[in-house]
C-alpha atoms as a PDB file:
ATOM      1  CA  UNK A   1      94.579  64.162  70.194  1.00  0.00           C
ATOM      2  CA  UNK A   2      93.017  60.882  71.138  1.00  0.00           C
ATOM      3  CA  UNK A   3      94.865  57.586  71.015  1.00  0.00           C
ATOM      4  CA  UNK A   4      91.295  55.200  70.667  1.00  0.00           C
ATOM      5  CA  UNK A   5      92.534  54.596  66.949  1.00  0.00           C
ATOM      6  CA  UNK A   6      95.950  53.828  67.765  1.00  0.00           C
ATOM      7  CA  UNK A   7      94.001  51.272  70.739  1.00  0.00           C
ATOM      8  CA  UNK A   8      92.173  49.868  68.013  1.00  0.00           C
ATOM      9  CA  UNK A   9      94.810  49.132  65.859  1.00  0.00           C
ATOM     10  CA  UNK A  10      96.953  47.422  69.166  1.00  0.00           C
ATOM     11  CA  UNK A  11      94.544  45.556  69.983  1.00  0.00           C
ATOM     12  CA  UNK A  12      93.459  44.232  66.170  1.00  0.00           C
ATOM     13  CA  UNK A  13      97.520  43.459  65.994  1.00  0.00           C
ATOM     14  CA  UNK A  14      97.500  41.729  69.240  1.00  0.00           C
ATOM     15  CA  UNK A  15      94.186  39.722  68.329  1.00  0.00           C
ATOM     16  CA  UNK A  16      95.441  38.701  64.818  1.00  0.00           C
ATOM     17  CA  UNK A  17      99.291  37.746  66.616  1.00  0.00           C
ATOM     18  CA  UNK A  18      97.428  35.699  69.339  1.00  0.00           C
ATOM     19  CA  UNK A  19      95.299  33.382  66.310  1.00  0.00           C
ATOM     20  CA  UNK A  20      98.731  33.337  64.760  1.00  0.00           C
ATOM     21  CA  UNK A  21     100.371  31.731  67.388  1.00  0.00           C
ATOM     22  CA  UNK A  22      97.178  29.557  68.028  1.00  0.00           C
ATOM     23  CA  UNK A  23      96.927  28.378  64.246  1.00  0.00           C
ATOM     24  CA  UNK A  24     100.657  27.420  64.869  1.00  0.00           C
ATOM     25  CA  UNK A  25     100.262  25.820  68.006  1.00  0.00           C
ATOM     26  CA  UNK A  26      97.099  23.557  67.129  1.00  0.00           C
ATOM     27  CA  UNK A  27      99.475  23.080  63.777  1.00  0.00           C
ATOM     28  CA  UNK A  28     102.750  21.597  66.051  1.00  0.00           C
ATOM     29  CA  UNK A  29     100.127  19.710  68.159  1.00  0.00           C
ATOM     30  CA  UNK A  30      98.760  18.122  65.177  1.00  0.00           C
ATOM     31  CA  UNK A  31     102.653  17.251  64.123  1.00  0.00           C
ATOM     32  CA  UNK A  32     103.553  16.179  66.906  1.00  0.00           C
ATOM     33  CA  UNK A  33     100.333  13.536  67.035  1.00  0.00           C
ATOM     34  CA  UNK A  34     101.245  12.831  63.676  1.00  0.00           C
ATOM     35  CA  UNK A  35     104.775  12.242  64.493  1.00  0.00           C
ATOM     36  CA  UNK A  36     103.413  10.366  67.132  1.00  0.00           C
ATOM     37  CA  UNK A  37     100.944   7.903  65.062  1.00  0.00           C
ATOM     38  CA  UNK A  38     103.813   7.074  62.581  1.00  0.00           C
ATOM     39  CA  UNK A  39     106.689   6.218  64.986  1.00  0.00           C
ATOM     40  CA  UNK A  40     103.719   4.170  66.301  1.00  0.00           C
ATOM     41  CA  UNK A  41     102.827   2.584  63.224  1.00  0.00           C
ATOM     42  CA  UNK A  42     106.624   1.921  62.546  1.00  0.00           C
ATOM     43  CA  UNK A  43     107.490   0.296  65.451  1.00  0.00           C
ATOM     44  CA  UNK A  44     104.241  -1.901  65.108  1.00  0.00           C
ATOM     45  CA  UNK A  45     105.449  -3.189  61.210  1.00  0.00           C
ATOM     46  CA  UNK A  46     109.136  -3.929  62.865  1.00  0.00           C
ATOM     47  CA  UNK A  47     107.340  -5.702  65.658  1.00  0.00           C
ATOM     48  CA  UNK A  48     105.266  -7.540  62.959  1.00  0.00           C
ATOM     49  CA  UNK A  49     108.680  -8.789  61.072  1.00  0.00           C
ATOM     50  CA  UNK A  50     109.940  -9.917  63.929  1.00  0.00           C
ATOM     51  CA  UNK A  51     107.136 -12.114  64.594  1.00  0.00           C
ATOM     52  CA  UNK A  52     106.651 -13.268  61.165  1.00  0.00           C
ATOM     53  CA  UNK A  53     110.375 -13.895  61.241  1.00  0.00           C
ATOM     54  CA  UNK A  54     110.391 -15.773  64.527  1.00  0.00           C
ATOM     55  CA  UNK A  55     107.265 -18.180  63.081  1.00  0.00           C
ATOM     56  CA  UNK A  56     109.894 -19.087  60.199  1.00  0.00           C
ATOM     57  CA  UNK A  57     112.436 -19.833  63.442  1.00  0.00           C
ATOM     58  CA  UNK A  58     110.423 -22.159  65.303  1.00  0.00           C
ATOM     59  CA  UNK A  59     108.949 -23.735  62.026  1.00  0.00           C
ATOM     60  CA  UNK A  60     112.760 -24.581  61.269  1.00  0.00           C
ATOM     61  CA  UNK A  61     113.881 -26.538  65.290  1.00  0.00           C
ATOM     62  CA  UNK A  62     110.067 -28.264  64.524  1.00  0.00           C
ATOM     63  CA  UNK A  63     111.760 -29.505  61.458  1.00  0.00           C
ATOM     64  CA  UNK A  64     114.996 -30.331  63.252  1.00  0.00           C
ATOM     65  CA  UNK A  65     113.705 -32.550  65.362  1.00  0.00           C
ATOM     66  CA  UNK A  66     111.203 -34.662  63.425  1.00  0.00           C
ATOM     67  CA  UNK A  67     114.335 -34.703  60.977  1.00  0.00           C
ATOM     68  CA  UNK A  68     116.813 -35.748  63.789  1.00  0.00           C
ATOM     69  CA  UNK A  69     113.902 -38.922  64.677  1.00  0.00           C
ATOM     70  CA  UNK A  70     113.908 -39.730  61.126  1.00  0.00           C
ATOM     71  CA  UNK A  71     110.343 -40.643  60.730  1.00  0.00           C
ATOM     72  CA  UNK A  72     108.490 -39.980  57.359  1.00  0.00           C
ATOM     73  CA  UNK A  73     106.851 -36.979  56.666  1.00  0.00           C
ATOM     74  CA  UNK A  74     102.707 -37.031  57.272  1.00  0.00           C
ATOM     75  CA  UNK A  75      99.859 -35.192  56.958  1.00  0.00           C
ATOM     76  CA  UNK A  76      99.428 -35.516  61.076  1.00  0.00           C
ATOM     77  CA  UNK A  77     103.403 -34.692  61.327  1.00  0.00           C
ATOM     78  CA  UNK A  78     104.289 -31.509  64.272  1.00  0.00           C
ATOM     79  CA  UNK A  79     105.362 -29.434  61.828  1.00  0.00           C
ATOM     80  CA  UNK A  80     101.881 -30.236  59.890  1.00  0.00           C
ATOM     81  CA  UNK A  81      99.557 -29.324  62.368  1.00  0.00           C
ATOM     82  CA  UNK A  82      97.914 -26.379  62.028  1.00  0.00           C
ATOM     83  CA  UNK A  83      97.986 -24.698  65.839  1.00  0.00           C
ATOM     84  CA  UNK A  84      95.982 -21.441  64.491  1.00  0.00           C
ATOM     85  CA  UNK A  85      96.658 -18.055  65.568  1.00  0.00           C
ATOM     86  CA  UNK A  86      99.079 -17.749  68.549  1.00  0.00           C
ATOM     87  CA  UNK A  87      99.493 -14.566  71.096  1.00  0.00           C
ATOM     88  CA  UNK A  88     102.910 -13.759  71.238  1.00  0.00           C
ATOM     89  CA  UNK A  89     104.716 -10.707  72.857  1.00  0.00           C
ATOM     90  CA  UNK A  90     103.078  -7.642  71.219  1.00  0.00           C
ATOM     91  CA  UNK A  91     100.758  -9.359  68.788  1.00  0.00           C
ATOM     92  CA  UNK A  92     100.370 -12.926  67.567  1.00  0.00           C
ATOM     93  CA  UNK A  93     101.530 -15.305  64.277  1.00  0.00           C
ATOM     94  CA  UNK A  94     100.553 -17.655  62.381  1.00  0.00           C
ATOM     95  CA  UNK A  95     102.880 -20.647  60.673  1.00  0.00           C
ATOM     96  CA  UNK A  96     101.668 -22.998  57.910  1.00  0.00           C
ATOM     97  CA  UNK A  97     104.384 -25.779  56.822  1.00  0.00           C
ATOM     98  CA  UNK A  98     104.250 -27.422  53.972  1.00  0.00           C
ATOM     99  CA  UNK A  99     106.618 -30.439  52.532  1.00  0.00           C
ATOM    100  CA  UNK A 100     106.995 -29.868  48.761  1.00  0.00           C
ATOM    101  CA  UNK A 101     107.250 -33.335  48.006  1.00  0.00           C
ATOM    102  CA  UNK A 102     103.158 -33.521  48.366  1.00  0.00           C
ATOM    103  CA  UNK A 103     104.021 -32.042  44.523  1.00  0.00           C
ATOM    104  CA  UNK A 104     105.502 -33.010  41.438  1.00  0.00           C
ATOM    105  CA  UNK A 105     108.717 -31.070  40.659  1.00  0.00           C
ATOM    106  CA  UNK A 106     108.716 -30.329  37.378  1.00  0.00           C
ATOM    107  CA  UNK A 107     112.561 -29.669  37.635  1.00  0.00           C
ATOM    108  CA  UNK A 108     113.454 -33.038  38.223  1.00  0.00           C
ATOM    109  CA  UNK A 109     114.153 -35.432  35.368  1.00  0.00           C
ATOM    110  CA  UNK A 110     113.239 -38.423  37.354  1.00  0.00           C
ATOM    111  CA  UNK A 111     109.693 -36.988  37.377  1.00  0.00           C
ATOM    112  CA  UNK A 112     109.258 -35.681  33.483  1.00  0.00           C
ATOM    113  CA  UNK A 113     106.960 -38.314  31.994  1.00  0.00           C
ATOM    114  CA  UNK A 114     104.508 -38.109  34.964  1.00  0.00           C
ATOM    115  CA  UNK A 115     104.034 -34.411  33.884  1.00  0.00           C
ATOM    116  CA  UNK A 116     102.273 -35.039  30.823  1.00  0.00           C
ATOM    117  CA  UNK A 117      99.889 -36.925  32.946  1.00  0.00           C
ATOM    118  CA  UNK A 118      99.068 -34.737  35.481  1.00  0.00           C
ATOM    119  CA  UNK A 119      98.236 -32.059  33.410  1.00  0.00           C
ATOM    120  CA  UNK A 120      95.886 -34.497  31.700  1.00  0.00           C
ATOM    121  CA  UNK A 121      94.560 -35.099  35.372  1.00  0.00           C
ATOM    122  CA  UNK A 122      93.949 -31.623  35.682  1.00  0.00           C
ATOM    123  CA  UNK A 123      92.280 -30.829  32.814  1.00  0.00           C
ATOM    124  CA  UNK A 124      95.011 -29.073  30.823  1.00  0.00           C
ATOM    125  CA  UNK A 125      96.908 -29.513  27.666  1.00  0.00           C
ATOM    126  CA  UNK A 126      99.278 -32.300  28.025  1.00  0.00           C
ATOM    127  CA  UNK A 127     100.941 -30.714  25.366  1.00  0.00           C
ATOM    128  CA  UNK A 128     101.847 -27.973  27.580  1.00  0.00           C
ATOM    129  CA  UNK A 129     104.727 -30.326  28.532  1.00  0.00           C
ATOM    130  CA  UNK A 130     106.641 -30.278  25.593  1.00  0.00           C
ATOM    131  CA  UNK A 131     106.558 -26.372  26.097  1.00  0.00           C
ATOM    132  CA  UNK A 132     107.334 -26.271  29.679  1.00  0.00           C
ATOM    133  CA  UNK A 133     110.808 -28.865  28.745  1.00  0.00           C
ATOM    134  CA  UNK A 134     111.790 -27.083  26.182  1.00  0.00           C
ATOM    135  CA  UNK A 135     111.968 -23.540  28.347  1.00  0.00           C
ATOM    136  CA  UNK A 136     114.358 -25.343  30.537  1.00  0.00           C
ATOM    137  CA  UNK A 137     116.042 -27.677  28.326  1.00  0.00           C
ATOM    138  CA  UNK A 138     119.817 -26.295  26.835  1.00  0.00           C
ATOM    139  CA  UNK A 139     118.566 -26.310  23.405  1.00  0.00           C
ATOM    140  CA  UNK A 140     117.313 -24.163  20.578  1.00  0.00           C
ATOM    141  CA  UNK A 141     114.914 -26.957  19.009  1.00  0.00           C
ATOM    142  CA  UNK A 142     111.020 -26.991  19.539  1.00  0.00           C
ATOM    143  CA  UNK A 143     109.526 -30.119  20.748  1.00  0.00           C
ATOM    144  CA  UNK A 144     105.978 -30.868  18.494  1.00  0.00           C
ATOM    145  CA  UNK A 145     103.761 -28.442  21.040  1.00  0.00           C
ATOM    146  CA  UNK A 146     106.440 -26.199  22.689  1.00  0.00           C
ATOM    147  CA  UNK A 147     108.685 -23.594  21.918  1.00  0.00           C
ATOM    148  CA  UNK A 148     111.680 -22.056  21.941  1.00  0.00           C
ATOM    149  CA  UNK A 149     113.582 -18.991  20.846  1.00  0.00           C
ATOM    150  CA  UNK A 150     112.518 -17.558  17.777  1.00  0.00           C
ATOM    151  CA  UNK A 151     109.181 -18.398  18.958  1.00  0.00           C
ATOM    152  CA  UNK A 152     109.798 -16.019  22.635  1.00  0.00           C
ATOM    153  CA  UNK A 153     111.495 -13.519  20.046  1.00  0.00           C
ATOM    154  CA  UNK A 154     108.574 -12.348  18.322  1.00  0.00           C
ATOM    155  CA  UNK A 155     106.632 -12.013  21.759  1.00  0.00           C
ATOM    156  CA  UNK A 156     105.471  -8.518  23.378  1.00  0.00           C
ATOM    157  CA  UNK A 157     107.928  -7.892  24.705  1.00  0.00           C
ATOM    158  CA  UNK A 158     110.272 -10.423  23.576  1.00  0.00           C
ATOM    159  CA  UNK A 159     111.549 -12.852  25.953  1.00  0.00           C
ATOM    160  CA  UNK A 160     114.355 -15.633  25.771  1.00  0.00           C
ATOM    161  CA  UNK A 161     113.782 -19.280  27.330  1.00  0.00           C
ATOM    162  CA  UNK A 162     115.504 -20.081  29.998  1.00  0.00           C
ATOM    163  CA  UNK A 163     117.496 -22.764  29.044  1.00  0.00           C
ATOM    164  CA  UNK A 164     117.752 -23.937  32.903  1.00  0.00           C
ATOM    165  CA  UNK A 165     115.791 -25.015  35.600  1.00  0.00           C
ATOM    166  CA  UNK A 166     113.027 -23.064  36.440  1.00  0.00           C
ATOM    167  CA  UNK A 167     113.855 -20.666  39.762  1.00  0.00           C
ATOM    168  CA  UNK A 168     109.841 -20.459  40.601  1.00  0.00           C
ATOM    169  CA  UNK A 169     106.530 -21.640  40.163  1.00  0.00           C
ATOM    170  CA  UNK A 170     105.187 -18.109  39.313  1.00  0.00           C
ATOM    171  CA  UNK A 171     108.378 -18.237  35.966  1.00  0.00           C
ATOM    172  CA  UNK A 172     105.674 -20.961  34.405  1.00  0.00           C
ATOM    173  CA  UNK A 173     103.402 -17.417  33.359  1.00  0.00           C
ATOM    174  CA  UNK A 174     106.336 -16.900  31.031  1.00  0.00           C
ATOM    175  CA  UNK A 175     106.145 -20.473  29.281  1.00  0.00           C
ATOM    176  CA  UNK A 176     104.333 -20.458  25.650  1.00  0.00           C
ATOM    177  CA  UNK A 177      99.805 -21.840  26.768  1.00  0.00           C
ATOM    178  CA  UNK A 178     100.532 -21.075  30.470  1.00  0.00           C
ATOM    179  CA  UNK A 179      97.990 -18.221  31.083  1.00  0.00           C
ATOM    180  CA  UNK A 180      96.673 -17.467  34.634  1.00  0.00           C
ATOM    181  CA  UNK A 181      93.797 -19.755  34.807  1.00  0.00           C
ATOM    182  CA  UNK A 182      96.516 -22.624  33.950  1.00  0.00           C
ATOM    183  CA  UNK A 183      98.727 -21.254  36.547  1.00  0.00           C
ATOM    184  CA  UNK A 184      96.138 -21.411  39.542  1.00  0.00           C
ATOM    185  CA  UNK A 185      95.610 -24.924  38.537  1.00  0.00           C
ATOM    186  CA  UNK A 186      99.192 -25.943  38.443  1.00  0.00           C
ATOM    187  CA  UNK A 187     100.019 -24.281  41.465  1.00  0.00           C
ATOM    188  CA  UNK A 188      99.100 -26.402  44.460  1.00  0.00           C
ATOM    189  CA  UNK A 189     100.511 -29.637  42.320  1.00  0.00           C
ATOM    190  CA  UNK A 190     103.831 -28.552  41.207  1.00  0.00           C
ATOM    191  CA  UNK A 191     107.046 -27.016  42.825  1.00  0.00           C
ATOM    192  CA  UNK A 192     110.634 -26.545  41.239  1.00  0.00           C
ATOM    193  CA  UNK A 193     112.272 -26.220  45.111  1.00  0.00           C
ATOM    194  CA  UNK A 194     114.661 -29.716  44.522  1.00  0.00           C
ATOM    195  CA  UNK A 195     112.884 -32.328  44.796  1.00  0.00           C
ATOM    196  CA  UNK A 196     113.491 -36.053  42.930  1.00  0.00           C
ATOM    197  CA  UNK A 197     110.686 -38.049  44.254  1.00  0.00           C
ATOM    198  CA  UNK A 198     107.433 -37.404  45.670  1.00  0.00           C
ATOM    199  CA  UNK A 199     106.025 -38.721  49.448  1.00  0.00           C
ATOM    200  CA  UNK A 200     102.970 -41.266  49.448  1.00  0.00           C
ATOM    201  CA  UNK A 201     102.521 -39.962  52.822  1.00  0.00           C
ATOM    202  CA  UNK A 202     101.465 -36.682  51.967  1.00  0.00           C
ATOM    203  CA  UNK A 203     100.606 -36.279  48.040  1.00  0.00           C
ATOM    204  CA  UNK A 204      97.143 -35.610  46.636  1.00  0.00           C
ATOM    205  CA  UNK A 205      95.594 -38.556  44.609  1.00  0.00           C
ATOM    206  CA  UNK A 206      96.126 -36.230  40.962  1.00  0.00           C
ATOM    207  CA  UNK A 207      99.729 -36.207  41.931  1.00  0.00           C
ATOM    208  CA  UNK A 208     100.348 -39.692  43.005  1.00  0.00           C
ATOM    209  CA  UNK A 209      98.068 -41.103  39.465  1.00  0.00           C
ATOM    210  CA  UNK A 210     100.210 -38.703  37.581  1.00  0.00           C
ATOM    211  CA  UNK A 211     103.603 -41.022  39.446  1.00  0.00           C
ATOM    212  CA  UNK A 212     101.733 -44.755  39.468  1.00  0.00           C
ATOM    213  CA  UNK A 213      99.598 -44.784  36.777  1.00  0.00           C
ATOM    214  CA  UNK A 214      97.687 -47.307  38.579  1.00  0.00           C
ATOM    215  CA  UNK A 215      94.360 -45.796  40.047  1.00  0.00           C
ATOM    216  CA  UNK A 216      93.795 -49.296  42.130  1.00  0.00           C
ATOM    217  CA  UNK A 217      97.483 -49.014  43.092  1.00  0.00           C
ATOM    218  CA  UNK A 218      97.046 -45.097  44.489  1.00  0.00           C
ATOM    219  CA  UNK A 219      93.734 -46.150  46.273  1.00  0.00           C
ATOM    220  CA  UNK A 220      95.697 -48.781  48.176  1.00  0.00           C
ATOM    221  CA  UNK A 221      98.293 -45.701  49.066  1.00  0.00           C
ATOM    222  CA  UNK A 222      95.853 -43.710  50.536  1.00  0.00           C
ATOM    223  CA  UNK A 223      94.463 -46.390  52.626  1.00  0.00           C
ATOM    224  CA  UNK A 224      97.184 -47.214  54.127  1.00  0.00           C
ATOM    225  CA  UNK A 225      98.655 -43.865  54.862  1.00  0.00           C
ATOM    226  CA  UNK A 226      94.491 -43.191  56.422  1.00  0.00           C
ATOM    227  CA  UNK A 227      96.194 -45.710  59.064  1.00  0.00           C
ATOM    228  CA  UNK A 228      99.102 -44.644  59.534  1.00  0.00           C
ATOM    229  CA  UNK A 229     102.841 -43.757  57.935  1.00  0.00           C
ATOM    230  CA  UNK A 230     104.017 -45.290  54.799  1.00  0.00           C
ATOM    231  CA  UNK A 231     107.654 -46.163  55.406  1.00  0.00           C
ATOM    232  CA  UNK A 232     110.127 -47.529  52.077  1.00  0.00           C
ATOM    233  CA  UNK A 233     110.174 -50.329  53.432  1.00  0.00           C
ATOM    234  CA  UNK A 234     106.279 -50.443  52.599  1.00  0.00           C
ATOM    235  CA  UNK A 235     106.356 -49.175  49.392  1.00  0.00           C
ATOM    236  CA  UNK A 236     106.943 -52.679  47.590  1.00  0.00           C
ATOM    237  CA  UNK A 237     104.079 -54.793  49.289  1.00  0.00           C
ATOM    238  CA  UNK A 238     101.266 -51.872  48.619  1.00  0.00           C
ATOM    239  CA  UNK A 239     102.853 -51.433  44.873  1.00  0.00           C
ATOM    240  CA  UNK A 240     103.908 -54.911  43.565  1.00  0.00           C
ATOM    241  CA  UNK A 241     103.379 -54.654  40.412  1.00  0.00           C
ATOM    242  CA  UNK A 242     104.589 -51.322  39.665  1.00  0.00           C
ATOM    243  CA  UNK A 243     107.913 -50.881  37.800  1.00  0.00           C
ATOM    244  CA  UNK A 244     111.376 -50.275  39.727  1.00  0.00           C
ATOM    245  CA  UNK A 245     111.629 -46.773  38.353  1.00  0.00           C
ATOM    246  CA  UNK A 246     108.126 -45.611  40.055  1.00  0.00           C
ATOM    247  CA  UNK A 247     109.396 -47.441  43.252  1.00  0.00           C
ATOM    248  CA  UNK A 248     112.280 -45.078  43.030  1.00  0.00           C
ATOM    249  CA  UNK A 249     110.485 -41.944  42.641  1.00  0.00           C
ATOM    250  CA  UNK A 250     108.372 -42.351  45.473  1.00  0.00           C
ATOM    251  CA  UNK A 251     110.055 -41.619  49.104  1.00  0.00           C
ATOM    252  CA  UNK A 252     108.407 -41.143  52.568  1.00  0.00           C
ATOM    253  CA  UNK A 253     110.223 -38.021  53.517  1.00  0.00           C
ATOM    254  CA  UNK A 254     111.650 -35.078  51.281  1.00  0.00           C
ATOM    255  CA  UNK A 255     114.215 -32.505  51.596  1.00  0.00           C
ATOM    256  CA  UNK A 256     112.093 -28.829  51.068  1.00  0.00           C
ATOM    257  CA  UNK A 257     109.712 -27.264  53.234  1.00  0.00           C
ATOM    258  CA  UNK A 258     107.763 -23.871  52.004  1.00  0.00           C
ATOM    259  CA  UNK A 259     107.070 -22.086  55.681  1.00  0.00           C
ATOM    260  CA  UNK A 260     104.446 -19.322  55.052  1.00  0.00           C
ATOM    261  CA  UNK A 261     104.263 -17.050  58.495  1.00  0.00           C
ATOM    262  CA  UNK A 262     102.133 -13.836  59.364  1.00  0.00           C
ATOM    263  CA  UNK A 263     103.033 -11.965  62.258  1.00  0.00           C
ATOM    264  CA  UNK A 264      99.976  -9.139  63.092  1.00  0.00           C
ATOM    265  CA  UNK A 265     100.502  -6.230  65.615  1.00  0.00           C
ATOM    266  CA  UNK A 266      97.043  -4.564  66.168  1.00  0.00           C
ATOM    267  CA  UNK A 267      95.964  -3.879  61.911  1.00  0.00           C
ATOM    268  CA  UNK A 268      99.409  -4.386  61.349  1.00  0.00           C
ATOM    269  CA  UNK A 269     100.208  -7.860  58.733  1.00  0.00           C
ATOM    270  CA  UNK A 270     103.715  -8.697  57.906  1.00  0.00           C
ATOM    271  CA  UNK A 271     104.114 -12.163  55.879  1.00  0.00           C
ATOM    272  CA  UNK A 272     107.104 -13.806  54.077  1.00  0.00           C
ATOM    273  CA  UNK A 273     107.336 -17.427  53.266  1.00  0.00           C
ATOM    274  CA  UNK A 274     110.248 -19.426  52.806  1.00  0.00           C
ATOM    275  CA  UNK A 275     112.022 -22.615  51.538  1.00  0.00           C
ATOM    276  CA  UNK A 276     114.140 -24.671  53.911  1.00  0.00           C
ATOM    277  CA  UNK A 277     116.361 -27.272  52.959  1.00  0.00           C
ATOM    278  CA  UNK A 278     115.966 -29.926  55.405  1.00  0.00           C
ATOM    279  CA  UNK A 279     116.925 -33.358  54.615  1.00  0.00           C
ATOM    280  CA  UNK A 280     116.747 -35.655  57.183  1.00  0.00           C
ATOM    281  CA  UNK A 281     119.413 -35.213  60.175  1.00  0.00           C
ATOM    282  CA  UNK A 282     120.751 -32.208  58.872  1.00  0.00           C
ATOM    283  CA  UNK A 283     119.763 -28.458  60.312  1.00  0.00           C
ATOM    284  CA  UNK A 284     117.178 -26.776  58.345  1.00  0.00           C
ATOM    285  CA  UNK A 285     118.993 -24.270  55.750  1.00  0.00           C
ATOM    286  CA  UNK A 286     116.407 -21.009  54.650  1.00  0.00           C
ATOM    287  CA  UNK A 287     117.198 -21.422  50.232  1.00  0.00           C
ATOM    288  CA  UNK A 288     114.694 -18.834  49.527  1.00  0.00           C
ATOM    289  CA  UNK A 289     112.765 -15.748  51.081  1.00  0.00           C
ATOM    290  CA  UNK A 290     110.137 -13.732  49.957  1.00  0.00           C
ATOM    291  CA  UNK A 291     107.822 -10.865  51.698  1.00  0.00           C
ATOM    292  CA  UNK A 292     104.539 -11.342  50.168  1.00  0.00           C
ATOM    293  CA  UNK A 293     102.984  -7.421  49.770  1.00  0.00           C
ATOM    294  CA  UNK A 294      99.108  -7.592  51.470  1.00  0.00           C
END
């Protein structure tokens, strides 16, 4: 009897076993380059945070030590120049420093009646004011243009003022005639991070007309910061006119910096930006943190 068939069959086994174990070997090989790409990728994003986290270090012993000298806070400051992109280790990073006394906190009471003003600057509703007060004021009764809680009650979806100071910029969406397009104005003029007066130095002329009310007196400001730091002491002889009370309100250093830092490791972003407390002589404190999704 002849054993071809019973070859044929061996063989067609042995052919169909061998591309088994080939399918599963290319498949493994594939895993294992997989497996390979993503512990890659994941030690590259943990290398990223590192150096986004280590930007938000050295911006805070920059601080340090212009806050240790005491000098007032400029536009040409250390911790104001922007160095660029910088290698570092595995990949690079990138720091921006801001003061947030450039802005107008709307959180401070000192500072209310210039916010009617600066919206008017901007070319907003100065009756948004009365709206944005009475989200944060402790009371249940409108102002003329604002709102309050049975207004926020009949919302989709309902919402309840605050009642308290605001805890971000980004919480004005919530407040009754702030849409987006107000928003993206606001944003680079206002900050709620602490702040009860606002630095000649280093605020934009909107800002400091919102403060003087004096467009001659803010042109003689920004003259004489163009040549060089505006200390208290100066404050009086460029502003003699103006009341005590705006005097008061303006100060050549704050206490809050907003540190925005990217640290890149081949395609590989990681960002987060921060708010340091950092009066003058005292170590910087991190108040806030935040991992902005790119």
């Amino acid at each position: 009897m002849s054993r071809r068939p019973e070859r044929g069959v061996v063989l067609v086994a042995a052919v169909t076993a061998l591309a088994l174990m080939s399918v599963l070997a290319l498949g493994l090989a594939e895993r294992t380059v997989l497996d390979e790409r993503l512990a890659e990728k994941s030690l590259a994003a943990l290398q990223a945070d590192a150096l986004a986290r280590s930007g938000v270090a050295v911006a805070a012993v920059v601080l340090a030590e212009t806050g240790a000298a005491g000098a007032p806070d400029t536009l040409g400051a250390p911790w104001a120049v922007d160095v660029g992109r910088q290698p570092l280790g595995p990949g690079w990073v990138e720091v921006q420093v801001e003061d947030e006394a450039r802005r107008l906190d709307l959180n401070a009471p000192e500072l209310a009646d210039a916010v009617p003003r600066l919206l008017a600057l901007l070319g907003l509703d100065p009756g948004l004011a009365d709206a944005l007060a009475d989200w944060t004021d402790a009371d249940d009764v409108p102002r003329p243009r604002g709102a309050e809680r049975d207004w926020y009650l009949t919302q989709t979806p309902p919402l309840v003022p605050r009642n308290a100071p605001f805890a971000s910029v980004g919480e004005l969406a919530l407040v009754r005639g702030i849409d987006a397009a107000a928003l993206a104005r606001l944003r680079p003029f206002v900050t709620v991070a602490g702040e009860h007066a606002v630095n000649p130095n280093t605020a934009s002329r909107e800002v400091l007309r919102a403060v003087v009310q004096d467009a001659a007196a803010v042109d003689r400001l920004l003259a004489a910061r163009g040549g060089g730091a505006i200390a208290a002491e100066d404050v009086a002889a460029l502003l003699p006119d103006a009341p005590g009370a705006v005097r008061l309100v303006l100060a050549p250093r704050g206490q809050h910096y907003t540190v925005r830092a990217v640290g890149g490791v081949g395609a590989l972003r990681r960002t987060v930006e921060t708010t340091l407390s950092a009066p003058a002589g005292v170590e910087p404190e991190i108040v806030a943190w935040r991992a902005v999704e790119r």
